[in-house]
C-alpha atoms as a PDB file:
ATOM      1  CA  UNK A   1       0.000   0.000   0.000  1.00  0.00           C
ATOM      2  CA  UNK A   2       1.294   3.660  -1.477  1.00  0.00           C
ATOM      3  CA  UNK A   3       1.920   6.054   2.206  1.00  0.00           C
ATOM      4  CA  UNK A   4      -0.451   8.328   0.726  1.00  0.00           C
ATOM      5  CA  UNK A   5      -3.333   5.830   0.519  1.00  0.00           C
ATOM      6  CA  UNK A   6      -2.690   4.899   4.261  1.00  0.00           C
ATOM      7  CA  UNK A   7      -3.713   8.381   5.221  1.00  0.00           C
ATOM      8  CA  UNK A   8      -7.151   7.969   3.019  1.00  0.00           C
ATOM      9  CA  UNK A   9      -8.267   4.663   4.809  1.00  0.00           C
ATOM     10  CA  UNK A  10      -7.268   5.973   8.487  1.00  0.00           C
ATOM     11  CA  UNK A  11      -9.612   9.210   7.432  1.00  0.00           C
ATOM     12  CA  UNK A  12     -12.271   6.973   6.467  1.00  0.00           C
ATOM     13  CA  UNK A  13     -12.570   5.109   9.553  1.00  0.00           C
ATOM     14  CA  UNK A  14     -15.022   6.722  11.810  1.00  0.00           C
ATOM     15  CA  UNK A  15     -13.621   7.840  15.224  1.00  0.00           C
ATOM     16  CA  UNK A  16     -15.086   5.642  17.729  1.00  0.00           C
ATOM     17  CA  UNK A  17     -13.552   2.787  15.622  1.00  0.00           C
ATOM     18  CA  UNK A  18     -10.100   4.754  15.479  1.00  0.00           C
ATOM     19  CA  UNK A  19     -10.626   5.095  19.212  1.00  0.00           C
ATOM     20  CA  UNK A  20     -11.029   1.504  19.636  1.00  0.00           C
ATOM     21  CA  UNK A  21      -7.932   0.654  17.336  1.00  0.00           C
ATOM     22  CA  UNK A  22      -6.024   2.865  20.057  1.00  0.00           C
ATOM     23  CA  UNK A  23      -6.843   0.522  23.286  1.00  0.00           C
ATOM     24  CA  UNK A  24      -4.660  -1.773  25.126  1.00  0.00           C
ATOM     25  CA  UNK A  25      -5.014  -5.400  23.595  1.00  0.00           C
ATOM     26  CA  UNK A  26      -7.566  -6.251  27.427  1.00  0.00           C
ATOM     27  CA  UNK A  27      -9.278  -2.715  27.104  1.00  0.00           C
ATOM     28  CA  UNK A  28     -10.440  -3.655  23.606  1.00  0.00           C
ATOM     29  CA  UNK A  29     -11.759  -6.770  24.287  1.00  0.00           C
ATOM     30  CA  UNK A  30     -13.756  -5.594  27.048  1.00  0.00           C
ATOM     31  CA  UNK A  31     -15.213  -2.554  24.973  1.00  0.00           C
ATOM     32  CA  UNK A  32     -16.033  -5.370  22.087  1.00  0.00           C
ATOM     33  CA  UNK A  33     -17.241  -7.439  24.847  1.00  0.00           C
ATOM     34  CA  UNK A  34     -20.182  -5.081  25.668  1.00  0.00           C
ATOM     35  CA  UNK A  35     -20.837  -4.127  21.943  1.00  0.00           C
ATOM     36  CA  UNK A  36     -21.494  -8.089  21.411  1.00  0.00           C
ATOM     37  CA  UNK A  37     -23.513  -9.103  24.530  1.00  0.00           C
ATOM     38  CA  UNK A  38     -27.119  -7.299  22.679  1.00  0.00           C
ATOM     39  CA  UNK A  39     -28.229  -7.937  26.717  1.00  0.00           C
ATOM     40  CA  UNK A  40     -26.744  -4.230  27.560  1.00  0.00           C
ATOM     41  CA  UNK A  41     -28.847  -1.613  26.214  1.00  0.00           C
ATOM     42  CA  UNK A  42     -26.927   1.036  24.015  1.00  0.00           C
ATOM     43  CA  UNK A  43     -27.094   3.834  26.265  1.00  0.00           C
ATOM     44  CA  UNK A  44     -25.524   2.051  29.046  1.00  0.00           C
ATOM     45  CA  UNK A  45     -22.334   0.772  26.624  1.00  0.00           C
ATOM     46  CA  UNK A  46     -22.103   4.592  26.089  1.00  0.00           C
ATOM     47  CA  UNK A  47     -22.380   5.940  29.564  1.00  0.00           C
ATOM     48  CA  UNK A  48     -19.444   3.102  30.187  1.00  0.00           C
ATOM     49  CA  UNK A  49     -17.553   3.830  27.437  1.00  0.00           C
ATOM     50  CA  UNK A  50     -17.295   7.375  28.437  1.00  0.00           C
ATOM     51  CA  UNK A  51     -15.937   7.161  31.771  1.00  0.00           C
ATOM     52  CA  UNK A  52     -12.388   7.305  32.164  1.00  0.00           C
ATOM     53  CA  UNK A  53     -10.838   4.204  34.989  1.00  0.00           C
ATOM     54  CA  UNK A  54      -7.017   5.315  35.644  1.00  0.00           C
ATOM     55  CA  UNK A  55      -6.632   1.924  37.364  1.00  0.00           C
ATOM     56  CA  UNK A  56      -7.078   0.375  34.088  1.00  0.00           C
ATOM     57  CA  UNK A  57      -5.478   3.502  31.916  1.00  0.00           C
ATOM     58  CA  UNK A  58      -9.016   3.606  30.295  1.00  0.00           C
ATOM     59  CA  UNK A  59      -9.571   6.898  28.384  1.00  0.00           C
ATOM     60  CA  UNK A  60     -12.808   7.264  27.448  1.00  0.00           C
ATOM     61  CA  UNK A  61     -14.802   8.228  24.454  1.00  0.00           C
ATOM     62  CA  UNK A  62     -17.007  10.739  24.514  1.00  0.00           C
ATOM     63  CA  UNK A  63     -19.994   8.371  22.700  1.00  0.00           C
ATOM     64  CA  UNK A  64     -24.180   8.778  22.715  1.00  0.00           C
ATOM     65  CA  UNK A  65     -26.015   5.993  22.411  1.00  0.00           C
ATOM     66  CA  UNK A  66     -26.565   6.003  18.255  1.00  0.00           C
ATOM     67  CA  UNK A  67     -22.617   6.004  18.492  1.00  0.00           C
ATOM     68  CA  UNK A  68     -23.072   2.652  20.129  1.00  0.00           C
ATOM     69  CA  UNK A  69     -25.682   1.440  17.704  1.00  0.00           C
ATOM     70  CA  UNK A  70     -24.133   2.390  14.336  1.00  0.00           C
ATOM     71  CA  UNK A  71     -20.782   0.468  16.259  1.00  0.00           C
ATOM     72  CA  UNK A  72     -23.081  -3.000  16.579  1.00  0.00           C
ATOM     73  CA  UNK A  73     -24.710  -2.661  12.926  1.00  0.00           C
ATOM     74  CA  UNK A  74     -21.212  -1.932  11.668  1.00  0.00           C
ATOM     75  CA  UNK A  75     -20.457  -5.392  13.104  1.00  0.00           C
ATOM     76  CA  UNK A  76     -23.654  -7.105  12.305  1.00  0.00           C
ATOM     77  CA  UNK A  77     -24.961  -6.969  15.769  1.00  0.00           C
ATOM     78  CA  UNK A  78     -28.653  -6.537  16.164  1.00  0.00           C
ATOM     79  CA  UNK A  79     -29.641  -5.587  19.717  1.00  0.00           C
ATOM     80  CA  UNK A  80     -33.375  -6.813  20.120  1.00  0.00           C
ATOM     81  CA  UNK A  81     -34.321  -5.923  23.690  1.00  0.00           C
END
């Protein structure tokens, strides 16, 4: 891949999902963890998502709920409850 097509794709990428690509290996599959179980309702992923936990050097994102939900369809998750 040409340097200047690397810069294309990153810009691409919406930012919750370059946020996600910049967690710790565990923090990321904790975060992917709550996106999958379709148990947790969208607004609480979010409300979790944004709080910071310096035990765990979590920095959160600053996501809504729809932030959450276009996250699960980009992943094929549909969240019946």
């Amino acid at each position: 891949m040409a340097l200047a097509a690397r810069k294309q794709l990153t810009e691409t990428k919406p930012a919750f999902e370059r946020w996600l690509d910049g967690l710790s290996e565990a923090n990321r599959t904790v975060v992917l963890g709550w996106l999958e179980d379709t148990s947790i309702a969208n607004h609480r992923v979010a409300d979790w998502v944004r709080e910071d936990d310096e035990d765990d050097d979590f920095h959160g994102y600053p996501a809504a709920k729809d932030t959450i939900a276009n996250a699960r369809s980009r992943r094929g998750i549909v969240r019946t409850a």
